[in-house]
N, C-alpha and C. Protein backbone atom coordinates (compact mmCIF):
# COMPACT_ATOMS: atom_id res chain seq x y z
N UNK A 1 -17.07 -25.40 9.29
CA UNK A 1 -17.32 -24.17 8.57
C UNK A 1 -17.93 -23.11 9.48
N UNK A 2 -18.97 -23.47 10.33
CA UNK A 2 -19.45 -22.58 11.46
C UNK A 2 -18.49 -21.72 12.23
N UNK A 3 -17.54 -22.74 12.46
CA UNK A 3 -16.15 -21.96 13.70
C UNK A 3 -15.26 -21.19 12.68
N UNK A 4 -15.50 -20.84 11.41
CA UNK A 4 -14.49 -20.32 10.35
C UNK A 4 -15.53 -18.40 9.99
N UNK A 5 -16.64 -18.98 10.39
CA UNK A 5 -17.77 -17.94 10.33
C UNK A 5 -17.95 -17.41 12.02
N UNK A 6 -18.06 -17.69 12.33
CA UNK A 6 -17.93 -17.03 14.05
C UNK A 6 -16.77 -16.20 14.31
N UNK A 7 -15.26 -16.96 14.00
CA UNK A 7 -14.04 -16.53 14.13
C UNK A 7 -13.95 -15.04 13.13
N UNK A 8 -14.47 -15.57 11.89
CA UNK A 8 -14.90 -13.68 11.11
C UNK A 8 -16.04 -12.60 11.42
N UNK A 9 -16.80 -12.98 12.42
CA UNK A 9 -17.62 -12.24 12.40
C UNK A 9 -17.27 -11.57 13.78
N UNK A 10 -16.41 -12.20 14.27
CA UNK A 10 -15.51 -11.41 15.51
C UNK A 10 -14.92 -10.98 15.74
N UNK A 11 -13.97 -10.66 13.92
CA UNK A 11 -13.32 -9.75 14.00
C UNK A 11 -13.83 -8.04 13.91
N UNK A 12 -12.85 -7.39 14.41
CA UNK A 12 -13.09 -5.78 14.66
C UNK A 12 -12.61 -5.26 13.48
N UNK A 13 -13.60 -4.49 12.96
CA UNK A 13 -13.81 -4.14 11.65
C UNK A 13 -12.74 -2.86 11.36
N UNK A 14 -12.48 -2.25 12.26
CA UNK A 14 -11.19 -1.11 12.75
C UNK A 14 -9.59 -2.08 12.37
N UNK A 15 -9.87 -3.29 12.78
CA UNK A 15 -8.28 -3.70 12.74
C UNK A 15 -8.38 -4.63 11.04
N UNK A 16 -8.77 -5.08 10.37
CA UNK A 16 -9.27 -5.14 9.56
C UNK A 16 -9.12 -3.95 8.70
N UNK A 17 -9.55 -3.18 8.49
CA UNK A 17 -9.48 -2.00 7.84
C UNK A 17 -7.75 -1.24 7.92
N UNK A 18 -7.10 -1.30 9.29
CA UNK A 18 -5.38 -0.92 9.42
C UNK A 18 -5.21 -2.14 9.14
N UNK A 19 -4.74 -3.39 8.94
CA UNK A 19 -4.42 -4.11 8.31
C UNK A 19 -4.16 -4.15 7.04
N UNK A 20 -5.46 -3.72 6.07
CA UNK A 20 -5.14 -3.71 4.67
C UNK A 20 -4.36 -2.22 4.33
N UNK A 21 -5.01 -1.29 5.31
CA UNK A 21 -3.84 0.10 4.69
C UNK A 21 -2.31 -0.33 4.98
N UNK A 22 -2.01 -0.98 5.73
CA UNK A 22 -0.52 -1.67 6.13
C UNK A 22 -0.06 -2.37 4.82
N UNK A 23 -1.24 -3.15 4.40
CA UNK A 23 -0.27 -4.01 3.22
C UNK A 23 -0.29 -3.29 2.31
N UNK A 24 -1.38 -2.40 2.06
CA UNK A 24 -1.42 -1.60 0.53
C UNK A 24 -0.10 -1.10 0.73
N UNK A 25 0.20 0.24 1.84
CA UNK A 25 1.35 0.96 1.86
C UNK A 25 2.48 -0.11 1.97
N UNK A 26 2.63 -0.93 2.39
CA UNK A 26 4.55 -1.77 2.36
C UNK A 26 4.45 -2.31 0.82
N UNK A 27 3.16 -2.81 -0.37
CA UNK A 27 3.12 -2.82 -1.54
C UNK A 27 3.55 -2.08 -2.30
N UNK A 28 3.31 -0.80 -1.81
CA UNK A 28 3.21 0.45 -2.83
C UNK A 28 4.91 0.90 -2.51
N UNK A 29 4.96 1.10 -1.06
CA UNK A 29 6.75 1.30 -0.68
C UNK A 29 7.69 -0.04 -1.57
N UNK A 30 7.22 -1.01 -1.41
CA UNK A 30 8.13 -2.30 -2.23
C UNK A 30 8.03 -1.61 -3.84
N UNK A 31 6.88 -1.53 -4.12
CA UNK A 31 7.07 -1.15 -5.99
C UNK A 31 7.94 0.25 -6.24
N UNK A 32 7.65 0.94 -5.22
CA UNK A 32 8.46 2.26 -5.40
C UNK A 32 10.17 2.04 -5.22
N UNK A 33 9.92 1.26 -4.54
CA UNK A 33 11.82 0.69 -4.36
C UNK A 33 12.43 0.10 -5.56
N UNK A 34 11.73 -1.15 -6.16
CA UNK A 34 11.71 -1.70 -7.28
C UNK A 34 11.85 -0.75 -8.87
N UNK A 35 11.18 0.48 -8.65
CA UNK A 35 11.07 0.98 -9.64
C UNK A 35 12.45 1.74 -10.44
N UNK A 36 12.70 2.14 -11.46
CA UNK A 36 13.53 3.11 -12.01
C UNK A 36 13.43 4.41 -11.59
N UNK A 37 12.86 4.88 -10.77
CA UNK A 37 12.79 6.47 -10.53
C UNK A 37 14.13 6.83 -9.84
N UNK A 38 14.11 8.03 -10.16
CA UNK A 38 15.41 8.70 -9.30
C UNK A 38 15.21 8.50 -7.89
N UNK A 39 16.21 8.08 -6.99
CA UNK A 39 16.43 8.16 -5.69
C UNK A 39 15.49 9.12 -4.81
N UNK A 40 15.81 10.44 -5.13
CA UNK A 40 15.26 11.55 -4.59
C UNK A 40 13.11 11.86 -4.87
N UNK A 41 13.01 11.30 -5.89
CA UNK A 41 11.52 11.07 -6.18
C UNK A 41 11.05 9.36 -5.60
N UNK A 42 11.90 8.55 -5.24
CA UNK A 42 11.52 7.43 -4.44
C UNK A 42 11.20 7.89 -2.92
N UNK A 43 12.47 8.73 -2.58
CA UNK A 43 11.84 9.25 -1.05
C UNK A 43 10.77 10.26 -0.69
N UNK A 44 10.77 10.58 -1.76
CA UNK A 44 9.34 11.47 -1.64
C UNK A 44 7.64 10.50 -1.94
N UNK A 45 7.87 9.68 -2.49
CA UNK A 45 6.93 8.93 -2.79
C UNK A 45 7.01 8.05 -1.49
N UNK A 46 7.24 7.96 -0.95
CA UNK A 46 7.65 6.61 0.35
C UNK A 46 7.51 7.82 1.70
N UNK A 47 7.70 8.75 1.84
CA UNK A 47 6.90 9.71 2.79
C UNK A 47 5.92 10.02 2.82
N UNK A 48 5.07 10.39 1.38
CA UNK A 48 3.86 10.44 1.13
C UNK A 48 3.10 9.49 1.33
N UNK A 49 3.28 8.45 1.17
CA UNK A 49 2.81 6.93 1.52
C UNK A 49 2.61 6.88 2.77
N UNK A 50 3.65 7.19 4.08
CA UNK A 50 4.12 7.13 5.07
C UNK A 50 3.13 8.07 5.81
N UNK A 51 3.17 9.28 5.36
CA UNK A 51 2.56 10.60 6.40
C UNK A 51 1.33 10.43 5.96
N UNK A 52 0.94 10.85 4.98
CA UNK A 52 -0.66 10.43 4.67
C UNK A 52 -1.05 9.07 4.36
N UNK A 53 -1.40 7.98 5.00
CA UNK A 53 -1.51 6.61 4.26
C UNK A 53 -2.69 6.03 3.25
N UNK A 54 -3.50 6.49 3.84
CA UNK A 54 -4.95 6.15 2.55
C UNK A 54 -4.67 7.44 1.31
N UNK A 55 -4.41 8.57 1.33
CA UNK A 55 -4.02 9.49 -0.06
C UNK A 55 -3.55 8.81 -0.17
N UNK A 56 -2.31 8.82 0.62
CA UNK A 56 -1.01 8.74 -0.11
C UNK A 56 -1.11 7.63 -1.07
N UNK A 57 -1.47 6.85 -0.76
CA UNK A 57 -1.56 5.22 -1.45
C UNK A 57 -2.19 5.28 -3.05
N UNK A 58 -3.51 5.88 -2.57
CA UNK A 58 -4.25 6.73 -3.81
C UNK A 58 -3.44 6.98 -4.62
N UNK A 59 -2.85 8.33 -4.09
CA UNK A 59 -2.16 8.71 -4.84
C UNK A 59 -1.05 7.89 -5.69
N UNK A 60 -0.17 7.51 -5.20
CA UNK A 60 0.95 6.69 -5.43
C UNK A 60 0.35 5.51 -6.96
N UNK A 61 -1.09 5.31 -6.14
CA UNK A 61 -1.22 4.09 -7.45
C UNK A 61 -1.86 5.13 -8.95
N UNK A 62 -2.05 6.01 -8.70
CA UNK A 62 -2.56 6.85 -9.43
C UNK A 62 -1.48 7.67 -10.39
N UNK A 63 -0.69 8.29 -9.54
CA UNK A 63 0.52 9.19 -10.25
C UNK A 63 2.31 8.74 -9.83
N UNK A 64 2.33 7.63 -9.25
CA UNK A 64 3.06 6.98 -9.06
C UNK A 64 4.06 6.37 -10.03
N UNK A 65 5.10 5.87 -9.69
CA UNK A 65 6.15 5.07 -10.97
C UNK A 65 5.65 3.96 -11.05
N UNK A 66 5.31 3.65 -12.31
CA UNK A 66 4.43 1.86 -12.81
C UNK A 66 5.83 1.25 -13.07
N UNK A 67 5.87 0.15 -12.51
CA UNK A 67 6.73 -0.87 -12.45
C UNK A 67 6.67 -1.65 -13.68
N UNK A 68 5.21 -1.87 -13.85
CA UNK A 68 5.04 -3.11 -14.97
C UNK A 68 5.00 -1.92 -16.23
N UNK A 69 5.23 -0.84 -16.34
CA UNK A 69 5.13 -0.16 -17.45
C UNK A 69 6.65 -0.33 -17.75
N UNK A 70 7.84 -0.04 -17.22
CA UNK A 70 9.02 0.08 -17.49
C UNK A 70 9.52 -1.73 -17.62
N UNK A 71 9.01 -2.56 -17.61
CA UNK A 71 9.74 -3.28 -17.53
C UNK A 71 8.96 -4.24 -19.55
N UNK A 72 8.56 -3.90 -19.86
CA UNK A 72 7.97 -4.49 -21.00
C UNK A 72 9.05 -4.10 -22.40
């Protein structure tokens, strides 16, 4: 358990931090693909994601196409 706590406390808190904006945004790009929206409002949502990544993401989960809303 010690070498499981050393190995995290060595990580760099910078790569860690781009790591999770990486998965949020390829999450948020996967649901936007998945979704019913028009083509042309998918690529705009997936640039926004892209050029700004922490808004954008915000944003996206905020005013974004809900997946689990359309599918019920």
């Amino acid at each position: 358990m010690n070498a499981v706590l050393d190995w995290a406390a060595a990580l760099d808190p910078r790569l860690v931090l781009l790591s999770l904006i990486g998965v949020l945004n390829l999450w948020a790009t996967g649901v936007t693909a998945l979704s019913r929206a028009p083509t042309r409002e998918k690529m705009l949502w997936v640039a926004v994601i892209f050029l700004c990544p922490i808004v954008g993401s915000v944003l996206w989960f905020v005013f974004g196409p809900k997946l689990w809303a359309e599918r019920r």
